[in-house]
Protein backbone atom coordinates (compact mmCIF):
# COMPACT_ATOMS: atom_id res chain seq x y z
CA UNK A 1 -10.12 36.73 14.31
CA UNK A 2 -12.73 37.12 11.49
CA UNK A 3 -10.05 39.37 9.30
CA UNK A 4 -7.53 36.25 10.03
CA UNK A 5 -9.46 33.58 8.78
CA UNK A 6 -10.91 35.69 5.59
CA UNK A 7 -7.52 36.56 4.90
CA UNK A 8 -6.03 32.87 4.58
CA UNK A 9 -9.48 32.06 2.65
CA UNK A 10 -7.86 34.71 -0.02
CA UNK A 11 -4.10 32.49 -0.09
CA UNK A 12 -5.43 29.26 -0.36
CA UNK A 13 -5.07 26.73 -3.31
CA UNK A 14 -8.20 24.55 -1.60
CA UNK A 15 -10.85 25.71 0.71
CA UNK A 16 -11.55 26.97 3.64
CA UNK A 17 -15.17 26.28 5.29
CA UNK A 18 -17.22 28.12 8.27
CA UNK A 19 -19.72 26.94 10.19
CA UNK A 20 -23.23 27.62 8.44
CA UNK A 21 -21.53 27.63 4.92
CA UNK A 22 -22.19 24.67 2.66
CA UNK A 23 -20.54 21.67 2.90
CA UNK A 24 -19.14 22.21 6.39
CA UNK A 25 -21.52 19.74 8.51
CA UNK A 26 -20.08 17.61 5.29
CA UNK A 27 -16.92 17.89 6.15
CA UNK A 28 -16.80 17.78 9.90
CA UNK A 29 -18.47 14.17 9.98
CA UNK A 30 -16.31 11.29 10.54
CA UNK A 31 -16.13 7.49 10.29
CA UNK A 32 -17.68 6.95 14.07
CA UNK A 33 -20.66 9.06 13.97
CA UNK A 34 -20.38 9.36 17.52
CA UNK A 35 -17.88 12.42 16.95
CA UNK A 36 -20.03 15.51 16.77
CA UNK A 37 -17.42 18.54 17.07
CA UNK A 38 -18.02 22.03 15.73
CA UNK A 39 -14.20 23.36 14.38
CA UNK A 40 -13.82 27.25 13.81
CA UNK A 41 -12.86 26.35 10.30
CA UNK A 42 -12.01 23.30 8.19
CA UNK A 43 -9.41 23.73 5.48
CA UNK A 44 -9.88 21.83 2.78
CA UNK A 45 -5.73 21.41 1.67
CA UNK A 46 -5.07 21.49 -1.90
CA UNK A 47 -1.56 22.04 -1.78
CA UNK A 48 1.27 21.94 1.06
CA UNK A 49 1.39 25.54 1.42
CA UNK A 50 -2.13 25.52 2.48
CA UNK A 51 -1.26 23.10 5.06
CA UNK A 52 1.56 25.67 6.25
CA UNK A 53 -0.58 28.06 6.21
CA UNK A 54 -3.36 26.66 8.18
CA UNK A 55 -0.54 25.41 11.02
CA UNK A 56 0.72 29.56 10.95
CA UNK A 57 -2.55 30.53 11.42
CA UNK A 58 -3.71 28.87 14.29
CA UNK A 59 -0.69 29.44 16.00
CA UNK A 60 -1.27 33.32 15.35
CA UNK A 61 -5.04 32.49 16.99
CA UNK A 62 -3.70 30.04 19.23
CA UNK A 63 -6.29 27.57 18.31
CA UNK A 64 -6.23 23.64 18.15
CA UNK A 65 -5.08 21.79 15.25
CA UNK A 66 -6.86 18.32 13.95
CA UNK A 67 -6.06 16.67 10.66
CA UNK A 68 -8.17 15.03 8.70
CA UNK A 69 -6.88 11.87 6.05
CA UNK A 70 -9.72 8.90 6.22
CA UNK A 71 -11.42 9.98 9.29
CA UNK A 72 -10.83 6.60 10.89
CA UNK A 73 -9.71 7.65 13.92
CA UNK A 74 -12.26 6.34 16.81
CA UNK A 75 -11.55 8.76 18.92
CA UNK A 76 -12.06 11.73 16.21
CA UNK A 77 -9.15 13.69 16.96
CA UNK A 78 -9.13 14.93 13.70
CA UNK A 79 -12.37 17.06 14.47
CA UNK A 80 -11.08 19.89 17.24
CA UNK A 81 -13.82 21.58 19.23
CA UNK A 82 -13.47 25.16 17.91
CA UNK A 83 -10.18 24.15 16.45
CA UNK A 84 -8.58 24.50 12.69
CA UNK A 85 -9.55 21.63 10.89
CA UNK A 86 -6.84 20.71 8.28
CA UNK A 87 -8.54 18.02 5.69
CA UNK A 88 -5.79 16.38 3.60
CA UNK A 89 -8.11 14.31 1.39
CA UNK A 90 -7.50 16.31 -1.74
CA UNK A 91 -3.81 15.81 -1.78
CA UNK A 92 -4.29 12.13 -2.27
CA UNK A 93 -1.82 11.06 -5.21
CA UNK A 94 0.09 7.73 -5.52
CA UNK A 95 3.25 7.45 -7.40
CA UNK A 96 4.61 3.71 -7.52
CA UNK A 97 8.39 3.27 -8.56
CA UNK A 98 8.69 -0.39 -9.62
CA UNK A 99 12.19 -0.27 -9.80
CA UNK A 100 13.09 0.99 -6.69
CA UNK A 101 10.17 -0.79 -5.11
CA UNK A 102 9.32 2.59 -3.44
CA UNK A 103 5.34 4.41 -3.36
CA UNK A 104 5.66 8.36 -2.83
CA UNK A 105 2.24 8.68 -0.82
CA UNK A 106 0.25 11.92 -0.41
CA UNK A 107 -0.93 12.92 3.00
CA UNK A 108 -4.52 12.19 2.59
CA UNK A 109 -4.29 8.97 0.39
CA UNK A 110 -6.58 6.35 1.07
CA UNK A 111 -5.18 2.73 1.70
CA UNK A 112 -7.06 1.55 -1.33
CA UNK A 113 -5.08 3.81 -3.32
CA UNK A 114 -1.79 3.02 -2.14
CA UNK A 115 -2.71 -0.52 -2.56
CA UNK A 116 -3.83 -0.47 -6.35
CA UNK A 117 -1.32 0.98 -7.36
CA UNK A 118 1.14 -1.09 -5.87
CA UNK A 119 -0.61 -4.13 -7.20
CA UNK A 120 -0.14 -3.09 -10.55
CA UNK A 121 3.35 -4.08 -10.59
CA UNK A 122 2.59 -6.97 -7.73
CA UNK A 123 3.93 -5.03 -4.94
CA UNK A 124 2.53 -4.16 -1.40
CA UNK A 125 3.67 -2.52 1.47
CA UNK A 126 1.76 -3.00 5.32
CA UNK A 127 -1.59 -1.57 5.28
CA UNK A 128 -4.75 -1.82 6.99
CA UNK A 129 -7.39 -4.39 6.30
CA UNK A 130 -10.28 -1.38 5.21
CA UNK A 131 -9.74 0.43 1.98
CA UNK A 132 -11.14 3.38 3.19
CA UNK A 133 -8.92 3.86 5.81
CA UNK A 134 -6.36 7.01 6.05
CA UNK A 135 -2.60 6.14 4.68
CA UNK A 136 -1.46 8.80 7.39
CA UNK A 137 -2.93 8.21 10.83
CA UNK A 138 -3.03 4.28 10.24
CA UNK A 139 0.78 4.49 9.71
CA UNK A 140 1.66 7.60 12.40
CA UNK A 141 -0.02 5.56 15.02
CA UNK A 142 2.08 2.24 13.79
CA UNK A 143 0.16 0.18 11.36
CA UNK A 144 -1.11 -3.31 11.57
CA UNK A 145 -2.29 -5.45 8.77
CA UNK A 146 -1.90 -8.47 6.61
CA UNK A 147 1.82 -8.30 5.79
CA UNK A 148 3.20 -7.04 9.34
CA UNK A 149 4.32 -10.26 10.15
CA UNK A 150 6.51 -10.60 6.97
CA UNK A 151 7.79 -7.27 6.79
CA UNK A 152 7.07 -5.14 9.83
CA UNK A 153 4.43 -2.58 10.31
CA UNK A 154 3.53 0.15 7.95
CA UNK A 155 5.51 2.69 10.31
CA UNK A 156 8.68 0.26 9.68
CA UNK A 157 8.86 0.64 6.39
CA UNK A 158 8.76 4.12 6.02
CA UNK A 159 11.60 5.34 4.37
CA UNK A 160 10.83 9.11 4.72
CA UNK A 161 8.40 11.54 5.89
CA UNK A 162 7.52 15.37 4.61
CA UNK A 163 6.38 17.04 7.35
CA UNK A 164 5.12 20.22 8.34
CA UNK A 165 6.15 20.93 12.28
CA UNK A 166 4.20 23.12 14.41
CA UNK A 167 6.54 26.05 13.60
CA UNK A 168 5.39 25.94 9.98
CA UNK A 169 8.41 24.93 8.81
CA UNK A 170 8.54 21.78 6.05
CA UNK A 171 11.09 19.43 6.36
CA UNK A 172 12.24 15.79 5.66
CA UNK A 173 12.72 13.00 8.35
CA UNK A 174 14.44 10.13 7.95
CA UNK A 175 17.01 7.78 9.71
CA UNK A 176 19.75 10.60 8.54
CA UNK A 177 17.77 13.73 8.84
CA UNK A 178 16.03 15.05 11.46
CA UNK A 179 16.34 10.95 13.29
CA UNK A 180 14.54 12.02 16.62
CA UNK A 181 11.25 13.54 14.50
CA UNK A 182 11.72 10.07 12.33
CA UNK A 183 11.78 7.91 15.78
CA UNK A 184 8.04 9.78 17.04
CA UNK A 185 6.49 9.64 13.99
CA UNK A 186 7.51 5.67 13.67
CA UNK A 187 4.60 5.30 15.96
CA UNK A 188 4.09 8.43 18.02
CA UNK A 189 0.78 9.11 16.75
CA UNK A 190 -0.02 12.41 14.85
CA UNK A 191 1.28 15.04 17.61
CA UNK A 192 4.29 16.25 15.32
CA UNK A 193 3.07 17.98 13.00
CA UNK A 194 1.25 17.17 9.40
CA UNK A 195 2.67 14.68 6.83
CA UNK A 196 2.07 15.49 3.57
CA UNK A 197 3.66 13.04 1.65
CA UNK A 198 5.24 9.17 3.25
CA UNK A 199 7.98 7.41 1.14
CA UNK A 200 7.01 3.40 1.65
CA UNK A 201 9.27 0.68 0.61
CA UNK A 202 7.34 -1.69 -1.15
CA UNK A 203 7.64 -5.58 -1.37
CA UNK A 204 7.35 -8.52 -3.97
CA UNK A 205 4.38 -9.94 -2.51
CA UNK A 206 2.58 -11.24 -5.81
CA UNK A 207 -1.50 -10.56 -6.44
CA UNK A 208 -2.87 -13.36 -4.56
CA UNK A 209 -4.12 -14.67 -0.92
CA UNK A 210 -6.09 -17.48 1.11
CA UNK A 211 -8.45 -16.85 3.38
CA UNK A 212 -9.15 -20.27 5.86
CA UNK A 213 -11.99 -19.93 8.55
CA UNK A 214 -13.62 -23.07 10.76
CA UNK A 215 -16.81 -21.61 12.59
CA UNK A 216 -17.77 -23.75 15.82
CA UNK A 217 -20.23 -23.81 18.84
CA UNK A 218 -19.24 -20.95 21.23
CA UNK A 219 -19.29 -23.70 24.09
CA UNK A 220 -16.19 -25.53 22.56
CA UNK A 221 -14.30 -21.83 22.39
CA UNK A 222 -11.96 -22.81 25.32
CA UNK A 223 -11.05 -25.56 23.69
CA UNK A 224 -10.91 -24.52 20.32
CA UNK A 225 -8.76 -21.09 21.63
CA UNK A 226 -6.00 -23.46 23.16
CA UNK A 227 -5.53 -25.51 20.10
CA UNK A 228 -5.57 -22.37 17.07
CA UNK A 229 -3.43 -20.36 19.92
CA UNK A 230 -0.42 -23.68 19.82
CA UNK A 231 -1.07 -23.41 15.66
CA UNK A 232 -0.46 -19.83 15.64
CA UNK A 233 3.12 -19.87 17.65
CA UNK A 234 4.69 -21.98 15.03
CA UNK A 235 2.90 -20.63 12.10
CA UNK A 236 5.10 -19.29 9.00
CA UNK A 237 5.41 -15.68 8.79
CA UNK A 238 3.41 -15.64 5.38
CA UNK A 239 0.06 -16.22 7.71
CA UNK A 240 -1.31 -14.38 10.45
CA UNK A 241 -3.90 -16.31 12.09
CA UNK A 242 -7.18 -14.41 13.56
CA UNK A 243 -10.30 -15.05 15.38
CA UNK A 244 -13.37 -14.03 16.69
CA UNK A 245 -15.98 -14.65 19.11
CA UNK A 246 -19.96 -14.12 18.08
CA UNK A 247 -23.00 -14.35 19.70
CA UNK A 248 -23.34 -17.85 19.18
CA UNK A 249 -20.33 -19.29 17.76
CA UNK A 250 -16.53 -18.79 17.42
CA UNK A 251 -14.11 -18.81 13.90
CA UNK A 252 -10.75 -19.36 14.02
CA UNK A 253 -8.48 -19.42 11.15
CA UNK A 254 -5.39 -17.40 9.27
CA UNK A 255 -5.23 -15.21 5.97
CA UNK A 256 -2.06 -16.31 3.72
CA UNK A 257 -0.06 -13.55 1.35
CA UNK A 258 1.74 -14.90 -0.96
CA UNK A 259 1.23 -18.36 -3.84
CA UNK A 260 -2.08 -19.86 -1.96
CA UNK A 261 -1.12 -23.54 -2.63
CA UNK A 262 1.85 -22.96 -0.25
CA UNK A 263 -0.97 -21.59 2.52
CA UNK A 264 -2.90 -24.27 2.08
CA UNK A 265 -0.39 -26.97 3.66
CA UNK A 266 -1.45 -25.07 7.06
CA UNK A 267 -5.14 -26.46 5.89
CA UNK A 268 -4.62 -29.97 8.11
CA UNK A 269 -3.16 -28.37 10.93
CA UNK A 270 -6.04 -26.52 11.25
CA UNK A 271 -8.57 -29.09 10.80
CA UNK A 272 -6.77 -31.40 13.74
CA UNK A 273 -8.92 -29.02 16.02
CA UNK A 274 -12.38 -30.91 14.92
CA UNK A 275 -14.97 -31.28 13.59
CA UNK A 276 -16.32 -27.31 12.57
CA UNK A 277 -20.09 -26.57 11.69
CA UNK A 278 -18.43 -24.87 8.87
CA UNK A 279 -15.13 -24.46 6.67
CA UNK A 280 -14.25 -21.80 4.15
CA UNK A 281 -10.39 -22.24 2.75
CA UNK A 282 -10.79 -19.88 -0.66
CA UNK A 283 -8.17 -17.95 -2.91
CA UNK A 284 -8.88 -14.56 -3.26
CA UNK A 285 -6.83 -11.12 -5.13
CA UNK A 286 -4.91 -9.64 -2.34
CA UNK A 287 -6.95 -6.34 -3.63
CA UNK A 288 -10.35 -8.27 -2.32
CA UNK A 289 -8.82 -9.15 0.64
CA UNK A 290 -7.84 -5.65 1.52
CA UNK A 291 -11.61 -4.44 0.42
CA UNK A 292 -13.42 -7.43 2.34
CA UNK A 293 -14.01 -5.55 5.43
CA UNK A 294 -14.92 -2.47 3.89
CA UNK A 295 -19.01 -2.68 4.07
CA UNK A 296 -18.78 -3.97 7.50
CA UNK A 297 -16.57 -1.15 8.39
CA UNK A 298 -18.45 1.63 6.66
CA UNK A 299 -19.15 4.76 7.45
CA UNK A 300 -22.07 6.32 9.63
CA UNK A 301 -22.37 4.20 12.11
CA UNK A 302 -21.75 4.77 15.69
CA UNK A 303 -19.13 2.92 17.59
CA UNK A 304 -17.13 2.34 20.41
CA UNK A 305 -13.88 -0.65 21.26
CA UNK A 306 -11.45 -1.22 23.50
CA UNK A 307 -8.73 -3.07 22.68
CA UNK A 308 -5.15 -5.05 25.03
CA UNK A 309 -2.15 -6.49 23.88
CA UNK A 310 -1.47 -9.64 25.42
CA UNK A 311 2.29 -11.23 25.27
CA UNK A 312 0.24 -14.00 25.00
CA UNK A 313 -2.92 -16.05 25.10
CA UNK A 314 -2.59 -17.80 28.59
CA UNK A 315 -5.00 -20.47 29.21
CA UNK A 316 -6.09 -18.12 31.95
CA UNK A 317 -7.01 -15.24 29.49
CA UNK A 318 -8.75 -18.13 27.28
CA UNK A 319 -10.75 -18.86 30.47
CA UNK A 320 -11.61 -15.21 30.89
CA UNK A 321 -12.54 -14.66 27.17
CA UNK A 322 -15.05 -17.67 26.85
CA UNK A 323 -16.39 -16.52 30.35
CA UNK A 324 -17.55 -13.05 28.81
CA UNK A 325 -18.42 -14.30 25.42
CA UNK A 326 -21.06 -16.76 27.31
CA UNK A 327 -22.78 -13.31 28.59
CA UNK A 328 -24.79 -13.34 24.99
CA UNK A 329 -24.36 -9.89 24.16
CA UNK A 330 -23.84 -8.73 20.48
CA UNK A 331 -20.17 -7.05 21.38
CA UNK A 332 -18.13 -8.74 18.48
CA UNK A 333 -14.59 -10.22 19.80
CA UNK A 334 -11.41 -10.65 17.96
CA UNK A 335 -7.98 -11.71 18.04
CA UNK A 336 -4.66 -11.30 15.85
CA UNK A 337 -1.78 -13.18 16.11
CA UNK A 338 1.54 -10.47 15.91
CA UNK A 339 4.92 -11.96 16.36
CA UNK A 340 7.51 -12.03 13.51
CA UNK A 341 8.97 -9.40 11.49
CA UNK A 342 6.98 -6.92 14.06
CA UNK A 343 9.21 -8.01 17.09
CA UNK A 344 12.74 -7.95 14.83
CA UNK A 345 12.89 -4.22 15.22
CA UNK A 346 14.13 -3.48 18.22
CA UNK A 347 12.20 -1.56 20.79
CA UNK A 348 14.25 1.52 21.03
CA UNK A 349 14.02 1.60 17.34
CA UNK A 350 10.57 3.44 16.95
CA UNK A 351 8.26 5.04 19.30
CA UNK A 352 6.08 2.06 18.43
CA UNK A 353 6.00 -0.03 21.47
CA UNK A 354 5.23 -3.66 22.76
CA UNK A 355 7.00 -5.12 20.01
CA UNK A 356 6.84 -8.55 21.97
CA UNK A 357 2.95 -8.84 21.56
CA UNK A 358 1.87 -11.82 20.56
CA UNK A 359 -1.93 -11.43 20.12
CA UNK A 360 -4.05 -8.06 19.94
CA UNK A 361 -7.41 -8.89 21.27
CA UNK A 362 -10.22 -5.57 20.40
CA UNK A 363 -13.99 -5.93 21.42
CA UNK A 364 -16.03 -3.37 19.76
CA UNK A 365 -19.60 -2.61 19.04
CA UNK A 366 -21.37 -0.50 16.19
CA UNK A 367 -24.88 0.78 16.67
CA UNK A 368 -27.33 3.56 15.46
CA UNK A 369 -29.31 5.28 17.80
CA UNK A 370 -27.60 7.88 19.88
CA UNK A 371 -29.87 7.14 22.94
CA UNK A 372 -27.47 3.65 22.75
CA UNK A 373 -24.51 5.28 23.15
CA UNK A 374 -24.16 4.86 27.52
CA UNK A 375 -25.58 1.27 26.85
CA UNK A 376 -23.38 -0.10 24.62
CA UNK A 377 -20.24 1.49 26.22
CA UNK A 378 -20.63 0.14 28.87
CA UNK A 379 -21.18 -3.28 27.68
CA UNK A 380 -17.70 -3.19 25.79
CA UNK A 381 -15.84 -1.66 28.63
CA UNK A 382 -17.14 -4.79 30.60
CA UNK A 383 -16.26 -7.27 27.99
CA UNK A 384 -12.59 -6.12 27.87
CA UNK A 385 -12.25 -5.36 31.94
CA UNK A 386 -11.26 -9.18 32.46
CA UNK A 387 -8.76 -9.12 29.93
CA UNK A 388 -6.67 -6.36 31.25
CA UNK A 389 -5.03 -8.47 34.03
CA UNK A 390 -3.20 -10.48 31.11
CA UNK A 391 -2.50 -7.75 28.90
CA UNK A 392 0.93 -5.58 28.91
CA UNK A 393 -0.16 -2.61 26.94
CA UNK A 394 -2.30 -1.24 24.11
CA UNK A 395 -2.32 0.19 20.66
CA UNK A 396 -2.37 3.68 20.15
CA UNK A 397 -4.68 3.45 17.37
CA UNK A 398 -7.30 1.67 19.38
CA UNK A 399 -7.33 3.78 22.16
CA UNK A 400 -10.60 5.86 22.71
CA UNK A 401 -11.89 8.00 25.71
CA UNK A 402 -9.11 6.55 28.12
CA UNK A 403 -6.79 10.04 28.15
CA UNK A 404 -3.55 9.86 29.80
CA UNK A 405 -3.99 6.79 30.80
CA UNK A 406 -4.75 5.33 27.58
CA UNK A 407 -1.02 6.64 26.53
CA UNK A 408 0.53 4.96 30.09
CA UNK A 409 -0.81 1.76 28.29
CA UNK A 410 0.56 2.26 24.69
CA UNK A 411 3.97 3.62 25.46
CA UNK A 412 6.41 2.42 28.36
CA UNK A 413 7.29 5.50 30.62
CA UNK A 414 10.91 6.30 29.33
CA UNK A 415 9.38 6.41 25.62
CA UNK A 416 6.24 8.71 26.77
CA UNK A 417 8.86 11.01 28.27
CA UNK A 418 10.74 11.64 25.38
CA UNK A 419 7.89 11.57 23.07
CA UNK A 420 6.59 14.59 25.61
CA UNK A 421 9.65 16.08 25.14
């Protein structure tokens, strides 16, 4: 096995790293610093062919296969327990065609790059809310963010994928080649094999947002819930609304893409629900709001969530969230309003599934000290238990320690079938 590995070290354009050589502790530490796996080897891709190679030669050792873009991934599936790493980050290039509103994306791109240079020309495609953030597992697991309710998720506008399969081949999947790989990877999560390069179509969405928040006592959430839930049924597709529930206090509101003086006729609507401890309605580049989250979200920390998708925020799963949010623990709550250009594709279109969710509601807690780890847990798992009776499935991005059936939740039987096939 030694003679297998040294030998792809000699073939490789990047890198490959053993444990006790420098860098690897480096390189096997992901974004939840809960993950502590120990891979046989982490390849460091510098070119496709290393990718192929890596896939041949863990089939030839018959060892597991994670790969590696941002390291997002709660679950750390890109770290395999005396496995063959595969780290995409170096092969991380951008290429925007303004003309044909179309962004050639590398494997291990980072959202931030995808979304500067897009921005250049005033373009954007659906992309996660943290820079930092992997191009390829947010959009192989679906892809939520700011424009998903104007045009779909990331995994919907896809217009083809490079992949290499698990034979080692490299091929191209779109709607006319290889369809069935194009369907799984439209939401299958990263069990295909490795994409090395996504073609995105891109969108005139301009350079600027609006952010609106009202903050209020937590002991008016109920209330408050019922009245930003009516708001965000009828809302244009331009804004997705969002809140969250704190310790002591609740914030409702929407972000706006697109000329902020149109967002800010939703401004009164808003305000109808009363009187707020605090407002904050503010234009911002649609570059800071795609960076905003990005301290909060950093790196190093450990965490845990769990997450539901509702078909939609019942009274009775209002009840149930200000009824956990009273307990007065630090688990942070949030909601986000899905709904229109998600739930035009139809459902047999993708593997992507629950295209009828309304709201995705995700409790989740970050912390530092391992000895924390049971504790805290716990305390999510406990905060999202009520919730489950209203919710009709989950996303496969958010799903964590809850194996098989974490997948019964995020894909409807027939669909899990022929993804398994």
């Amino acid at each position: 096995m030694t003679q297998t590995l040294q030998r792809i070290r000699n073939i490789l354009d990047g890198r490959i790293i053993r444990p006790g050589e420098p860098g690897y502790d480096e390189s096997r530490t992901v974004w939840n610093a809960v993950i502590d796996r120990r891979p046989r080897a982490i390849v460091q891709a510098a070119t496709v062919h290393d990718v192929v190679a890596s896939v041949r030669t863990a089939r030839e050792l018959d060892l597991p296969i994670g790969v590696r873009c941002g390291g997002h991934g709660i679950a750390g599936l890109a770290v395999p327990d005396d496995g063959i790493m595969i780290d995409l980050h170096r092969l991380n290039r951008v290429h925007v065609d303004p003309g044909r509103r179309v962004a050639s994306v590398e494997g291990g791109a980072l959202l931030g790059a995808l979304d500067k240079a897009s921005q250049v020309y005033g373009l954007a495609t659906t992309a996660g809310n943290v820079s930092h953030t992997g191009v390829g597992g947010l959009t192989l697991g679906g892809g939520m963010g700011w424009l998903a309710r104007q045009y779909g998720l990331a995994c919907d506008n896809v217009i083809a994928y490079d992949v290499v399969t698990a034979d080692g081949d490299v091929v191209r999947a779109t709607r006319d080649e290889h369809p069935d790989l194009y369907w799984g990877l439209r939401g299958g999560g990263g069990n295909f094999g490795v994409v090395t390069r996504f073609e995105f179509q891109l969108h005139n969405v301009g350079t600027w947002a609006l952010a609106a928040s009202w903050t209020y006592p937590l002991d008016q959430a109920d209330r408050v819930l019922r009245g930003w839930r009516d708001l965000a049924e009828t809302a244009p597709r331009q804004a997705t609304f969002d809140a969250s529930l704190r310790a002591d206090d609740i914030a409702v509101g929407f972000v706006w893409v697109g000329n902020p003086a149109d967002g800010r006729r939703l401004v009164p609507r808003l305000r109808s629900l009363g009187a707020a401890i605090n407002e904050d309605v503010h234009e911002l580049s649609y570059l800071d709001l795609q960076t905003r989250e990005d301290d909060s979200q950093g790196h190093r920390f450990r965490r845990y969530w769990k997450g539901h998708y509702l078909p939609e925020l019942s009274d009775g799963a209002i009840d149930a969230l200000a009824e956990t949010r009273a307990r007065g623990d630090a688990v942070g709550v949030s909601l986000q309003a899905h709904g229109g250009a998600i739930a035009d594709v139809p459902d047999q279109d993708s593997a992507y599934s629950h295209r009828n969710t309304k709201f995705e509601y995700v409790a989740a807690k970050r912390w530092n000290a391992p000895a924390e780890d049971e504790r805290w847990t716990e305390t999510v798992r406990r905060h999202a238990a009520p919730l489950a009776e209203f919710a009709h499935g989950a996303y496969v991005n958010m799903l964590n320690d809850e194996g098989a059936a974490g997948l019964r939740r995020a894909y409807p039987e027939a669909k899990l079938a022929r993804l398994a096939e």
